[in-house]
N, C-alpha and C. Protein backbone atom coordinates (compact mmCIF):
# COMPACT_ATOMS: atom_id res chain seq x y z
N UNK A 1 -1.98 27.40 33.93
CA UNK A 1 -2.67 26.15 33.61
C UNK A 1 -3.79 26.40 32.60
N UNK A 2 -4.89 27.23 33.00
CA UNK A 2 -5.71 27.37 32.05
C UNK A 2 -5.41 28.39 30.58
N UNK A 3 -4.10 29.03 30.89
CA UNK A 3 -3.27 29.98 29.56
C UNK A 3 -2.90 28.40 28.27
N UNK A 4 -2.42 27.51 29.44
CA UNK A 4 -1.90 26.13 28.45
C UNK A 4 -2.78 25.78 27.84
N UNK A 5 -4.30 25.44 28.45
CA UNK A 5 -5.27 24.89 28.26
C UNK A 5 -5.57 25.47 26.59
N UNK A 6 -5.97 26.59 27.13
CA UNK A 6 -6.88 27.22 25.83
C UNK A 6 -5.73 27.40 24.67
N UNK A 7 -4.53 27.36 25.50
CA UNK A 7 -3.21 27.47 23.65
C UNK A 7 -3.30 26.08 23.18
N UNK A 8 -3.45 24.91 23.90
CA UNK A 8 -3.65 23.28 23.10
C UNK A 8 -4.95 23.40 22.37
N UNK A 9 -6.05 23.90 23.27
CA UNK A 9 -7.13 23.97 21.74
C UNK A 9 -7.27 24.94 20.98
N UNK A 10 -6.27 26.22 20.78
CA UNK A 10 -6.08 26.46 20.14
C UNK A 10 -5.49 26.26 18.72
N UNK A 11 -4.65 25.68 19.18
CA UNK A 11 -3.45 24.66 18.31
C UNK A 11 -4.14 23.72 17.60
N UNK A 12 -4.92 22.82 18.24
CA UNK A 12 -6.05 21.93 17.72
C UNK A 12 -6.67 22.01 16.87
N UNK A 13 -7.16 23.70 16.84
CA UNK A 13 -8.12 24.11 16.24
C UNK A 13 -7.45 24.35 14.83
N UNK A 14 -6.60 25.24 14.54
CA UNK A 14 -5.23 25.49 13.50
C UNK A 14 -5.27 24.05 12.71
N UNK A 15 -4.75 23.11 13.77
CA UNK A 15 -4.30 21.73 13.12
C UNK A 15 -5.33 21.17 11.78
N UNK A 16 -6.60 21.20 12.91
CA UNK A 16 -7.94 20.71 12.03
C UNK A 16 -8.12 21.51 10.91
N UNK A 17 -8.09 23.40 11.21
CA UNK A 17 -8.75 23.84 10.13
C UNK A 17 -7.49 23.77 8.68
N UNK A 18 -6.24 23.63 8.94
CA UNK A 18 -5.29 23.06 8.06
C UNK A 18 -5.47 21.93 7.71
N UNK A 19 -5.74 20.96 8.41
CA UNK A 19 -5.99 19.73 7.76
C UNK A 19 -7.39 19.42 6.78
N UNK A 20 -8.26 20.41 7.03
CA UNK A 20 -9.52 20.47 6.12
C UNK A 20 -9.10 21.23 5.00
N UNK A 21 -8.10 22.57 4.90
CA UNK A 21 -8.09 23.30 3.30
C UNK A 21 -7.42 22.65 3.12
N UNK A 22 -6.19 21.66 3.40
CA UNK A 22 -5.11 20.62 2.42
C UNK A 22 -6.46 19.51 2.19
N UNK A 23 -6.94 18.78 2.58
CA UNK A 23 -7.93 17.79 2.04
C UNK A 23 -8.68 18.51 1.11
N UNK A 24 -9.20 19.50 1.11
CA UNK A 24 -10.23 20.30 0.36
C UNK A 24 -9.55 20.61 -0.63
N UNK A 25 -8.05 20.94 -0.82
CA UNK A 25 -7.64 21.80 -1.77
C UNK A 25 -7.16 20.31 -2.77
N UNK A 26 -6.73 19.27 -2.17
CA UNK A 26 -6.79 18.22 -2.60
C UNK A 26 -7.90 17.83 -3.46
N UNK A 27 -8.64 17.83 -3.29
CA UNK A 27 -10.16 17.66 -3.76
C UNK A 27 -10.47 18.31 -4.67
N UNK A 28 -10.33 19.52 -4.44
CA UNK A 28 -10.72 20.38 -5.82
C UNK A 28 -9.65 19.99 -7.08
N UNK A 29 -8.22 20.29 -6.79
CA UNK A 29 -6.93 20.05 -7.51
C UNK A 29 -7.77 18.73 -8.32
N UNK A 30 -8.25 17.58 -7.98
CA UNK A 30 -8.45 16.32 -8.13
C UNK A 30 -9.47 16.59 -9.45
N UNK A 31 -10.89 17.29 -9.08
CA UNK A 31 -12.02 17.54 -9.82
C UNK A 31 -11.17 18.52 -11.26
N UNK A 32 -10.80 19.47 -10.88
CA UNK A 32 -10.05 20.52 -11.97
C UNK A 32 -9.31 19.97 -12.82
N UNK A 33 -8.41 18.96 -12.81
CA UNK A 33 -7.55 18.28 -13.26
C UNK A 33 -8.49 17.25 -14.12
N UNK A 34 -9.47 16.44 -13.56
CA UNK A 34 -10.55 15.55 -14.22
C UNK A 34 -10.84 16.46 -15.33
N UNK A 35 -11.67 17.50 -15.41
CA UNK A 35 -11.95 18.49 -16.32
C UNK A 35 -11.03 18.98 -17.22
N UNK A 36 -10.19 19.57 -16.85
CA UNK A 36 -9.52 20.63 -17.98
C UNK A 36 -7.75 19.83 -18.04
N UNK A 37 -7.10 19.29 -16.96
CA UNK A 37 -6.25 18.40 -17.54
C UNK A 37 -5.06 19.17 -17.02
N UNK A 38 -4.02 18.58 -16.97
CA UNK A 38 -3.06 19.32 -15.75
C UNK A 38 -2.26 20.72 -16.60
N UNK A 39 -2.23 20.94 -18.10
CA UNK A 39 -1.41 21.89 -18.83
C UNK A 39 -2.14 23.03 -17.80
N UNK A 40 -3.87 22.73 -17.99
CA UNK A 40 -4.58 24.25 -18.24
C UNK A 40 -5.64 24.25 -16.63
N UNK A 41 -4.63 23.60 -15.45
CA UNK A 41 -5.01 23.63 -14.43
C UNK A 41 -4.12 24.71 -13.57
N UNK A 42 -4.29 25.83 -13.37
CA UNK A 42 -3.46 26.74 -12.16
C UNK A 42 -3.39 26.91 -10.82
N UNK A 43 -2.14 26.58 -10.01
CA UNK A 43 -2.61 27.06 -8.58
C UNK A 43 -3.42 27.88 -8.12
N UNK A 44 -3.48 29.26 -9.19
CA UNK A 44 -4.65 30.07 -8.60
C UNK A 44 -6.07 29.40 -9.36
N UNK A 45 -6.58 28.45 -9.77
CA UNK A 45 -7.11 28.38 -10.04
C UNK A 45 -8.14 27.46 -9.37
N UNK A 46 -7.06 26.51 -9.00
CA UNK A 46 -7.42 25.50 -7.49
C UNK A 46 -7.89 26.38 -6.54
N UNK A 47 -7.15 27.52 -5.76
CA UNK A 47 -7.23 27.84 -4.71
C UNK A 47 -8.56 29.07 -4.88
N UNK A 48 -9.23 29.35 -5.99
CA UNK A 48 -10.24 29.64 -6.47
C UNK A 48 -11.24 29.08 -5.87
N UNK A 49 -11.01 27.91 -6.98
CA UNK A 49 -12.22 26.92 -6.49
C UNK A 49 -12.67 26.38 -5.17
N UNK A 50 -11.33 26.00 -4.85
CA UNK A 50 -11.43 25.83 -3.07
C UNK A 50 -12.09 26.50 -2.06
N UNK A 51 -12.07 28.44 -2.69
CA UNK A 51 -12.19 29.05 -1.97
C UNK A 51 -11.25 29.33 -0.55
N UNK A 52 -9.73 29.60 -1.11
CA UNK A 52 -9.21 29.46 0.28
C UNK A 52 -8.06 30.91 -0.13
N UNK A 53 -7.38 31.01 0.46
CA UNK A 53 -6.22 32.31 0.06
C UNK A 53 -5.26 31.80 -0.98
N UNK A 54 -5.08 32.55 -1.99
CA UNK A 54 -4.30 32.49 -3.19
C UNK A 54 -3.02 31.44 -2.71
N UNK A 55 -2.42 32.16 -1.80
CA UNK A 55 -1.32 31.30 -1.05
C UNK A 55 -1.15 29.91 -0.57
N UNK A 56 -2.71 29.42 -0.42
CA UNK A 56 -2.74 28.04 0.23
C UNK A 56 -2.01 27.47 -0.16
N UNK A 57 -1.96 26.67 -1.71
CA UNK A 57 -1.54 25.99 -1.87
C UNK A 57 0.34 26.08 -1.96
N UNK A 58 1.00 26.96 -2.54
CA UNK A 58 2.35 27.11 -1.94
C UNK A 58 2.31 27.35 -0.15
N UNK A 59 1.68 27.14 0.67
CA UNK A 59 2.09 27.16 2.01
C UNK A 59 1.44 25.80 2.54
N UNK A 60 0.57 25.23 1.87
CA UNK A 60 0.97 23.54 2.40
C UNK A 60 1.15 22.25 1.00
N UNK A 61 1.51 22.82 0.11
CA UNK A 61 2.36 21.97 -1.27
C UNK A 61 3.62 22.42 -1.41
N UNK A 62 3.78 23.68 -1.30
CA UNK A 62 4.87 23.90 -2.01
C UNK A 62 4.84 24.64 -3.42
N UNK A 63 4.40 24.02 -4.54
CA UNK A 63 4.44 23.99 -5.60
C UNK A 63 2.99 23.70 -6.00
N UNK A 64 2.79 23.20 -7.67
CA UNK A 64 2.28 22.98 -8.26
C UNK A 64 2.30 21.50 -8.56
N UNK A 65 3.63 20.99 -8.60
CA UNK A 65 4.08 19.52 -8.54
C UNK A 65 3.80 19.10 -7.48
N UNK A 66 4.21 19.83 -6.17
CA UNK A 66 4.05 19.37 -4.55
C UNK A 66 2.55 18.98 -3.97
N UNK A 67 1.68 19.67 -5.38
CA UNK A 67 -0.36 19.54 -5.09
C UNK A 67 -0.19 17.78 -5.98
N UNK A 68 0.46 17.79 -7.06
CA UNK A 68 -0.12 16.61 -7.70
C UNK A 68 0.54 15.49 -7.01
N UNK A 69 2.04 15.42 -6.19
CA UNK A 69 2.59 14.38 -5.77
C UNK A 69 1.70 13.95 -4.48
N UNK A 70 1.04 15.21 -3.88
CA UNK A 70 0.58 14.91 -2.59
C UNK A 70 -0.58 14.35 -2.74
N UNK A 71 -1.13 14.47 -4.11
CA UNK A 71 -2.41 14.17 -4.41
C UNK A 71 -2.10 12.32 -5.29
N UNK A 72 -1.39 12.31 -5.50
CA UNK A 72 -1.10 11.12 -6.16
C UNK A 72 -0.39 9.95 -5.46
N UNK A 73 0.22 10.59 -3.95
CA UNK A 73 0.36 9.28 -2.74
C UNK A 73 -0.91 9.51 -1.98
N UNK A 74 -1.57 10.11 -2.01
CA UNK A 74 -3.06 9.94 -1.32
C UNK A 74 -3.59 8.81 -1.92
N UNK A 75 -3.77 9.37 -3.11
CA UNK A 75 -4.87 8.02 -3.95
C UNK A 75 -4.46 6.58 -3.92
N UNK A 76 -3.00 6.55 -4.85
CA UNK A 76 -1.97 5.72 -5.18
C UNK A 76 -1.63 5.13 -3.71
N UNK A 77 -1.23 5.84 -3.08
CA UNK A 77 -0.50 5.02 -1.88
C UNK A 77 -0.84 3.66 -1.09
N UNK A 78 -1.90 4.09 -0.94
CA UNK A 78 -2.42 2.58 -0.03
C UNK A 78 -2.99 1.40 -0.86
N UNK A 79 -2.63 1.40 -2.35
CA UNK A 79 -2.60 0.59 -3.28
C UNK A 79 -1.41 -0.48 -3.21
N UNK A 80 -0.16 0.47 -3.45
CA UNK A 80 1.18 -0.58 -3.00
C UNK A 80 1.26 -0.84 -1.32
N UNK A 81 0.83 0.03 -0.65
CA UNK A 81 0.79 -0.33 0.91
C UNK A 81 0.35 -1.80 1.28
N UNK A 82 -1.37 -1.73 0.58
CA UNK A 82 -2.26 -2.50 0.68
C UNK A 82 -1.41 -4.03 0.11
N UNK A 83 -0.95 -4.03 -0.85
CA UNK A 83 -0.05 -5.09 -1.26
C UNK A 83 1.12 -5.38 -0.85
N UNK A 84 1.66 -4.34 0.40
CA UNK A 84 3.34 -4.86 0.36
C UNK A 84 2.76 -5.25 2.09
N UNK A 85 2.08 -4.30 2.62
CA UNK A 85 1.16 -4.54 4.35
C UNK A 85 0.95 -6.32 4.32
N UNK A 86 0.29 -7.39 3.74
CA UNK A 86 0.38 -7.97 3.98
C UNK A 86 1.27 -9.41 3.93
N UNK A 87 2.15 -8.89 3.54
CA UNK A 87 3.05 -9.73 3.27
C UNK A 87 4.29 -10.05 4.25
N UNK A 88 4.92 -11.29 4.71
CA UNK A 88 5.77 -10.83 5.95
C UNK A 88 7.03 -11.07 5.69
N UNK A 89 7.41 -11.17 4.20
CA UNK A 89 8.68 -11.76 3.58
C UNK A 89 9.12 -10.79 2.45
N UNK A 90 9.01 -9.19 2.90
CA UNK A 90 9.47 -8.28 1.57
C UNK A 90 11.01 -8.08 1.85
N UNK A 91 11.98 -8.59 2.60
CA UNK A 91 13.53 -9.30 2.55
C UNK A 91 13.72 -10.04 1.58
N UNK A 92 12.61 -10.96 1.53
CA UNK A 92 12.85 -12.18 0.20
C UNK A 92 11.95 -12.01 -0.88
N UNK A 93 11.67 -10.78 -1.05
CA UNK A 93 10.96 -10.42 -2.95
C UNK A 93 11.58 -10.54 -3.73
N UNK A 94 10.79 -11.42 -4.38
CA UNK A 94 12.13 -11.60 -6.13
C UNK A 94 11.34 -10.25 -6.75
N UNK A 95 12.17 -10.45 -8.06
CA UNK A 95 11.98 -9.47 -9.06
C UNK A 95 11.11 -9.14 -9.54
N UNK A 96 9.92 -10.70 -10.07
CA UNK A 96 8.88 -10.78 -10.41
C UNK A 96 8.18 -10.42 -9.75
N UNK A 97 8.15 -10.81 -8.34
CA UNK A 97 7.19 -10.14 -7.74
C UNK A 97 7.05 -8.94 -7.34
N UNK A 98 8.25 -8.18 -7.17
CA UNK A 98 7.84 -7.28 -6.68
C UNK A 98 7.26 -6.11 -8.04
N UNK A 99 7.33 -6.61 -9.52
CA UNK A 99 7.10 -6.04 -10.71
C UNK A 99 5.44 -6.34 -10.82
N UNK A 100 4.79 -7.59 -9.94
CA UNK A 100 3.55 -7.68 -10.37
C UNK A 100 2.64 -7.06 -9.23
N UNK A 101 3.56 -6.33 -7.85
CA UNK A 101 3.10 -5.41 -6.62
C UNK A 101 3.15 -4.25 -7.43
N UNK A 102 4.10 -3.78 -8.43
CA UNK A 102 3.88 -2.64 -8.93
C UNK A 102 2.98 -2.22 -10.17
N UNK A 103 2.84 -3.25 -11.21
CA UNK A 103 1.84 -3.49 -11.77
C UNK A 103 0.37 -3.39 -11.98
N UNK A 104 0.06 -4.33 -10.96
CA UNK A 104 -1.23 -5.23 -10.68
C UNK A 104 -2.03 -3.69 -10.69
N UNK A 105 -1.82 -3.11 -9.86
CA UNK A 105 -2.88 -1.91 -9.09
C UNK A 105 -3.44 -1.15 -10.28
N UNK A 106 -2.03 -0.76 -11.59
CA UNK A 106 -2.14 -0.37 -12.56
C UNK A 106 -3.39 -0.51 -13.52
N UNK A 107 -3.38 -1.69 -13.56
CA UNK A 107 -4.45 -2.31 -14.56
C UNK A 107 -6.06 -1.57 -13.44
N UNK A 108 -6.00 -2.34 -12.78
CA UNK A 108 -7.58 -1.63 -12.55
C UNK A 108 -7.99 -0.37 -12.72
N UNK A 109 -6.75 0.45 -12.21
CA UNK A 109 -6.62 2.15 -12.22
C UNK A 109 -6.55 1.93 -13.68
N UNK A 110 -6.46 1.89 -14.35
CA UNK A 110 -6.20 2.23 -16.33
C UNK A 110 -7.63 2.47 -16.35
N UNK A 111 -8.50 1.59 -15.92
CA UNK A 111 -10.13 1.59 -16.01
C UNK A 111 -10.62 2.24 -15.54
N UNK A 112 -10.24 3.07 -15.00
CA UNK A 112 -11.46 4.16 -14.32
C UNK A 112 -10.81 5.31 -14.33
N UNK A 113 -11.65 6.61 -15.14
CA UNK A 113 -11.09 7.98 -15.61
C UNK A 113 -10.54 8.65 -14.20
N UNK A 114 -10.44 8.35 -13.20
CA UNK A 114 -9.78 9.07 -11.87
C UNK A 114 -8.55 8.20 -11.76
N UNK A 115 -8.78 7.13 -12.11
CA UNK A 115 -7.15 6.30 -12.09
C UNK A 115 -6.60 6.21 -13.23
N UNK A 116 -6.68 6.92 -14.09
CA UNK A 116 -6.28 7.48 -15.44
C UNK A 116 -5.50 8.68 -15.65
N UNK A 117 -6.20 9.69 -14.76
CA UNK A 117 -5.57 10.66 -14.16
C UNK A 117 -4.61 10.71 -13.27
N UNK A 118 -4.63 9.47 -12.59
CA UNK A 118 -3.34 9.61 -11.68
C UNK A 118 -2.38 8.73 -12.40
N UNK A 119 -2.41 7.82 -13.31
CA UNK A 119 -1.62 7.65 -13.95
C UNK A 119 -0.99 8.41 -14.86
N UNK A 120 -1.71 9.27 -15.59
CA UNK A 120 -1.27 10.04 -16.35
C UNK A 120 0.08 11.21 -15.43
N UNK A 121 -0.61 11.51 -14.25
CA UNK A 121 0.43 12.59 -13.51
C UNK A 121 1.22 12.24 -13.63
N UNK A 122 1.57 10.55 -12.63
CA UNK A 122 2.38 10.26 -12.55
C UNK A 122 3.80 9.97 -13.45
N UNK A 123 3.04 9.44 -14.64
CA UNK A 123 3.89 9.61 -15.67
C UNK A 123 4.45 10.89 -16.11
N UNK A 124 3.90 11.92 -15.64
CA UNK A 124 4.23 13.27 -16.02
C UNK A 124 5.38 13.63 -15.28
N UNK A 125 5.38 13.33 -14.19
CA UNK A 125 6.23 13.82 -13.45
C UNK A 125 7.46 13.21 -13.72
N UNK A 126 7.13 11.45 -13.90
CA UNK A 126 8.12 10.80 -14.17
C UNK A 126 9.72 10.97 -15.44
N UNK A 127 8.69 11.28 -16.58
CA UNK A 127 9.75 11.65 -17.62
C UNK A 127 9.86 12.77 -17.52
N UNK A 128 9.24 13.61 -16.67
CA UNK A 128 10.00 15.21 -16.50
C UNK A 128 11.06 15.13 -15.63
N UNK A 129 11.83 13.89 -15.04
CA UNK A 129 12.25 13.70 -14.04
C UNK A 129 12.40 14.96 -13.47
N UNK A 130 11.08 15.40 -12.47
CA UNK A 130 11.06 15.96 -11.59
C UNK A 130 11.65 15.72 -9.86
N UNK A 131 12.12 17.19 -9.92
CA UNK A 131 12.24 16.38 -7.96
C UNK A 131 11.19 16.61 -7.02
N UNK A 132 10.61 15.44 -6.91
CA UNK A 132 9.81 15.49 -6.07
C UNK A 132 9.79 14.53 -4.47
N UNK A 133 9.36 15.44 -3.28
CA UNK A 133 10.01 15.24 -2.13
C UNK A 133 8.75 14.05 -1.74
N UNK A 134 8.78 12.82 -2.15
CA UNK A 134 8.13 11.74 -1.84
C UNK A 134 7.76 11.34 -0.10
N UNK A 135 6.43 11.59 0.43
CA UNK A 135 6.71 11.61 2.24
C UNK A 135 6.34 9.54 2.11
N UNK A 136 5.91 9.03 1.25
CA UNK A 136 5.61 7.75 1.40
C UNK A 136 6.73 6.83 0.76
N UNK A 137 7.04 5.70 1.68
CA UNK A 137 8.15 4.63 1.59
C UNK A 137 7.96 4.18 0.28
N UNK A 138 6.88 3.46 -0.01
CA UNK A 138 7.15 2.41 -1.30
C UNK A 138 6.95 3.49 -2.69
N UNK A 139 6.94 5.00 -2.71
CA UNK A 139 7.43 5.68 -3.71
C UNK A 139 8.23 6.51 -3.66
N UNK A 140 9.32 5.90 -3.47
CA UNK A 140 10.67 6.17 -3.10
C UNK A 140 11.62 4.90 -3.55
N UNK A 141 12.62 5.61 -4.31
CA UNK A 141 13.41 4.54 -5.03
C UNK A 141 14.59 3.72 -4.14
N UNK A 142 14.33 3.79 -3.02
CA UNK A 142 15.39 3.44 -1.84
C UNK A 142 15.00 2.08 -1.77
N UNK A 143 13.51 1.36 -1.63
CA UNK A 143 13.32 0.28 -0.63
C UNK A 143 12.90 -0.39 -2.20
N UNK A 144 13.33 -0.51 -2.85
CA UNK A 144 12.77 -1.19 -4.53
C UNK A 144 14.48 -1.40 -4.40
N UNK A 145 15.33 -0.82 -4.99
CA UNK A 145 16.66 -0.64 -4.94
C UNK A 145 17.54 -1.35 -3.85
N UNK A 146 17.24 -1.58 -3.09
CA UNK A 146 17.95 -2.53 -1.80
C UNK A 146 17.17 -4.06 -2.22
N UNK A 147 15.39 -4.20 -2.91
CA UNK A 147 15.29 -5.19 -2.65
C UNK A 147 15.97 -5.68 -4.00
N UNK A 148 16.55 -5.43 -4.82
CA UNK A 148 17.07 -5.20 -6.41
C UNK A 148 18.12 -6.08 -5.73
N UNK A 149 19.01 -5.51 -5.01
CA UNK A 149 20.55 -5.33 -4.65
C UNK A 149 20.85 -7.13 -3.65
N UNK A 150 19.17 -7.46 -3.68
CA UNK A 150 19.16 -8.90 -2.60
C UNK A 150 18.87 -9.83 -3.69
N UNK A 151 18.46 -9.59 -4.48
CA UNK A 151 18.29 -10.32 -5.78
C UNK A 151 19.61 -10.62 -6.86
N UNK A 152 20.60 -9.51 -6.61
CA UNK A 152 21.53 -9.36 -7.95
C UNK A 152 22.96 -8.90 -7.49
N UNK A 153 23.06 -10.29 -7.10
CA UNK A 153 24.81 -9.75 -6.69
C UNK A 153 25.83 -8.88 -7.06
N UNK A 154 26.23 -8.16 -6.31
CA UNK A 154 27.20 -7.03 -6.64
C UNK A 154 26.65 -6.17 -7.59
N UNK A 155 25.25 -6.10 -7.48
CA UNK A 155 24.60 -4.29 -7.81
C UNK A 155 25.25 -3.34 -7.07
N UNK A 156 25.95 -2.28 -7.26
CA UNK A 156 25.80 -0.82 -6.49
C UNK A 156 24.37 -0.58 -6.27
N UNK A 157 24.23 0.41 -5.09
CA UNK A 157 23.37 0.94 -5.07
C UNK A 157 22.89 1.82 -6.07
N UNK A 158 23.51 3.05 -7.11
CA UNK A 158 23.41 3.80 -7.53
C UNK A 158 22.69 2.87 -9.15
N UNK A 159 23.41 1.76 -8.72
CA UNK A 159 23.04 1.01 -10.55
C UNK A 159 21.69 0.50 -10.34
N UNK A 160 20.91 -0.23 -9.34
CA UNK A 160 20.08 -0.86 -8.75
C UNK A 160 18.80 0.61 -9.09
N UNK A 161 19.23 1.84 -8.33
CA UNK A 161 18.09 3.01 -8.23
C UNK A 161 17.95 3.31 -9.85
N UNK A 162 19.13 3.51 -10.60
CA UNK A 162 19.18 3.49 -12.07
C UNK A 162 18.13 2.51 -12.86
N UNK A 163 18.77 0.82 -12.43
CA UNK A 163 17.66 0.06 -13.15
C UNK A 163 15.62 0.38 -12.54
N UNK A 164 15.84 0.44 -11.17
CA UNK A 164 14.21 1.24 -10.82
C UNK A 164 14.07 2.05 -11.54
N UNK A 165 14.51 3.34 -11.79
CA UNK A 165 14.28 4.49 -12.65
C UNK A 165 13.74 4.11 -13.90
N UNK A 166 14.43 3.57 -14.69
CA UNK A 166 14.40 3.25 -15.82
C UNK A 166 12.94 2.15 -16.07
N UNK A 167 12.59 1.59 -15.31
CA UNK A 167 11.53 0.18 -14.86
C UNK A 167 10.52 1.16 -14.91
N UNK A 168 10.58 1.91 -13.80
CA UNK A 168 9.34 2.94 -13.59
C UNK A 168 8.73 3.96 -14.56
N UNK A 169 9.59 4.24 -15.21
CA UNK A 169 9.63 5.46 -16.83
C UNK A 169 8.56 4.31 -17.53
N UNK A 170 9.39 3.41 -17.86
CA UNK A 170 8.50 2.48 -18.59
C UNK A 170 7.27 1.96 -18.66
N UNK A 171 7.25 1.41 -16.98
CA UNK A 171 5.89 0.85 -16.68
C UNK A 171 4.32 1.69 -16.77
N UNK A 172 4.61 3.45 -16.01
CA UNK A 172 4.25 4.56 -16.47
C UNK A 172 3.90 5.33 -17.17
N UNK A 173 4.81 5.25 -18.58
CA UNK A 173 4.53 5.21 -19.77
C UNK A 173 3.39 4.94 -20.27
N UNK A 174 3.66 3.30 -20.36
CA UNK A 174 2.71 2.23 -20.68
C UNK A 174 1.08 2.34 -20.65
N UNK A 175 1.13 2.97 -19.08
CA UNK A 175 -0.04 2.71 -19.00
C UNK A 175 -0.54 4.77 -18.26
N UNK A 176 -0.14 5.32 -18.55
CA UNK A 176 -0.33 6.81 -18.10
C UNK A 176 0.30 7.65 -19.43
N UNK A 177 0.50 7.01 -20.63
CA UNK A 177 0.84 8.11 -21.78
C UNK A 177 0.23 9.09 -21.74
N UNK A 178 0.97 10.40 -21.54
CA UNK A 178 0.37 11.41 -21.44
C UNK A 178 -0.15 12.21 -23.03
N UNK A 179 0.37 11.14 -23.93
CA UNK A 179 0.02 11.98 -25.01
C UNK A 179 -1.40 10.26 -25.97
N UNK A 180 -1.55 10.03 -24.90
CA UNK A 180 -2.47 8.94 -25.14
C UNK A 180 -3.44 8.11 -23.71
N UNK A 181 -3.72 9.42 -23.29
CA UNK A 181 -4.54 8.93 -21.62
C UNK A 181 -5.30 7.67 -21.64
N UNK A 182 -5.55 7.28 -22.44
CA UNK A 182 -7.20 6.07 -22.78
C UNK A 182 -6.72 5.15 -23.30
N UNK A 183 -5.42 5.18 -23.60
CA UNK A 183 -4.67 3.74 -23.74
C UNK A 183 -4.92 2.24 -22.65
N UNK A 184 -5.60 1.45 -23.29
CA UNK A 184 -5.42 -0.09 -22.63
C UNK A 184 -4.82 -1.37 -22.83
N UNK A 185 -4.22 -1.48 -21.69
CA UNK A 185 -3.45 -2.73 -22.44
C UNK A 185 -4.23 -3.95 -22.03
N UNK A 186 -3.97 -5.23 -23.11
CA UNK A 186 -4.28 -6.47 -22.34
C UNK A 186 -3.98 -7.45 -21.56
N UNK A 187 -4.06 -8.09 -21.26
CA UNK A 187 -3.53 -9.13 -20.25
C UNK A 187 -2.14 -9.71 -20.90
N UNK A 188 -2.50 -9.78 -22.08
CA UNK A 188 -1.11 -10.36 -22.75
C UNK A 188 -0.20 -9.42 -22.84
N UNK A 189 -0.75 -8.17 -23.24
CA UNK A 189 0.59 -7.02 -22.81
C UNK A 189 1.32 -6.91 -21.54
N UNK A 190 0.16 -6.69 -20.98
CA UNK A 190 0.37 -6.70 -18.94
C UNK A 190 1.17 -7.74 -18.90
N UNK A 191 1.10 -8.89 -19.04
CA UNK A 191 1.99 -10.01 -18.85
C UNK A 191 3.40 -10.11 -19.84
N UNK A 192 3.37 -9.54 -21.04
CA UNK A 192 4.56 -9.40 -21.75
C UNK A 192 5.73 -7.79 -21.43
N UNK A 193 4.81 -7.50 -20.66
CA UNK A 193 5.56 -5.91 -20.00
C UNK A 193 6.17 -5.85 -18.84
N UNK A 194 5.36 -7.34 -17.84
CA UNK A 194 6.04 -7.03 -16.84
C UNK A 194 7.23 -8.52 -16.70
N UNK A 195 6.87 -9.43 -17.75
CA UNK A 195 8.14 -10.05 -17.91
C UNK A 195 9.18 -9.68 -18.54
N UNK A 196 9.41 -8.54 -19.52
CA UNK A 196 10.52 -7.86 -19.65
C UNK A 196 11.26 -6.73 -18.84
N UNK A 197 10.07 -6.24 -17.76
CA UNK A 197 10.84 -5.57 -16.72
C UNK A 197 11.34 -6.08 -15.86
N UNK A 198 10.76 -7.45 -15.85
CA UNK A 198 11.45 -8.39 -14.69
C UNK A 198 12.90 -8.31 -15.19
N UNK A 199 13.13 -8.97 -16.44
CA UNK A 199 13.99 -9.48 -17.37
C UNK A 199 15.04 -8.46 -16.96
N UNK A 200 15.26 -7.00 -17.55
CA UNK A 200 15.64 -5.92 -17.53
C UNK A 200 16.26 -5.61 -15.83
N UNK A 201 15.56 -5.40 -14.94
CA UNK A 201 16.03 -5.41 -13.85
C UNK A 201 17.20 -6.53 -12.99
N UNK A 202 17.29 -8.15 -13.70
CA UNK A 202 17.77 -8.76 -12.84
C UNK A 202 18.77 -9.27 -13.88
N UNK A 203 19.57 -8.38 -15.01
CA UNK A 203 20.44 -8.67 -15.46
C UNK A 203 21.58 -8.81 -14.42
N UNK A 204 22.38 -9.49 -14.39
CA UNK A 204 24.05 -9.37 -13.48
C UNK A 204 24.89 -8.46 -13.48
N UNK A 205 25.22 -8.34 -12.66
CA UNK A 205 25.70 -7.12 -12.13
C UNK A 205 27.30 -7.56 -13.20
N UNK A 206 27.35 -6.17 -13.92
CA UNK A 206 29.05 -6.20 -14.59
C UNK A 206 30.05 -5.75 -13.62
N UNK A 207 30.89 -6.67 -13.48
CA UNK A 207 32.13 -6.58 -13.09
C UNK A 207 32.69 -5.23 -13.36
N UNK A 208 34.02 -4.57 -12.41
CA UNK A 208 33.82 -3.35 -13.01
C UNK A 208 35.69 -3.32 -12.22
């Protein structure tokens, strides 16, 4: 009984002090990246700064990609959450809307050099089409792609994740050019960008 005892707060203890160097290493990754910019940012260079074992970050990222994705549904995430959470009809999202849930968040983040940076990743990752193992629902091309497929009769699935893909490159682009970080668009762009992705996405499905 008391062997169990002291192995649960042991375990506890593990849990927490892991869950503080992934937040921490998060954190630093975040600041380093602000500064010097993701070419001339290194895992060992994070895990430097962090102060933690060279290894950290491949033993709770993975990678180098696995620090910025984890770091970019942290920030990012509860942005589309925050917009899809209150809603009680995402069965019946049209196109438009669900282009101005993906949008909207964009524009404010363009304005502020930390949401600049995560736009920029994101876009990085995007046209590198990287694989990256997404742990959050709404960045993941599955639940965009089904709501595609309720909108546009006789989409495949595979054509539906295709037209997302292609939506997302774009929208990303737009506003996370990595070879133009400080790019802003205006309202009339914002509004002429996301009525052609609307446009683009809810063509009819070709007969086949």
């Amino acid at each position: 009984m008391i062997d169990s005892v002291i192995d649960g707060c042991f375990d506890g203890d593990v849990a927490h002090v892991d869950s503080n160097t992934r937040e921490r290493l998060l954190t630093v990754a975040e600041r380093l990246l602000l500064e010097s910019g993701y070419d001339d940012v290194s895992v060992r260079a994070v895990c430097l700064a962090a102060e933690v074992n060279p290894a950290s970050v491949h033993y709770h990222f993975g990678s180098k990609v696995g620090l910025v994705s984890a770091l970019l549904e942290a920030r990012l995430g509860p942005l589309w959450q925050a917009s899809l959470a209150d809603r009680t009809d995402t069965d019946r999202l049209g196109v438009a809307q669900a282009v101005r849930i993906v949008v909207d968040p964009l524009v404010e983040l363009a304005a502020d050099p930390a949401g600049r940076l995560y736009l920029n990743l994101l876009s990085r990752l995007l046209l590198a089409r990287r694989e990256v193992s997404w742990t959050q629902r709404w960045f993941s091309i599955a639940p965009w792609a089904q709501m595609l497929q309720r909108n546009v009769p006789g989409l495949s699935a595979d054509e539906a994740a295709h037209r997302w893909m292609l939506a997302f490159e774009l929208i990303f682009t737009q506003f996370g050019d990595p070879l133009n970080g400080d790019r802003t668009l205006s309202n009339q762009q914002v509004d002429a960008l996301c009525t052609f992705v609307a446009a683009g996405l809810s063509v009819p499905a070709v007969a086949r």
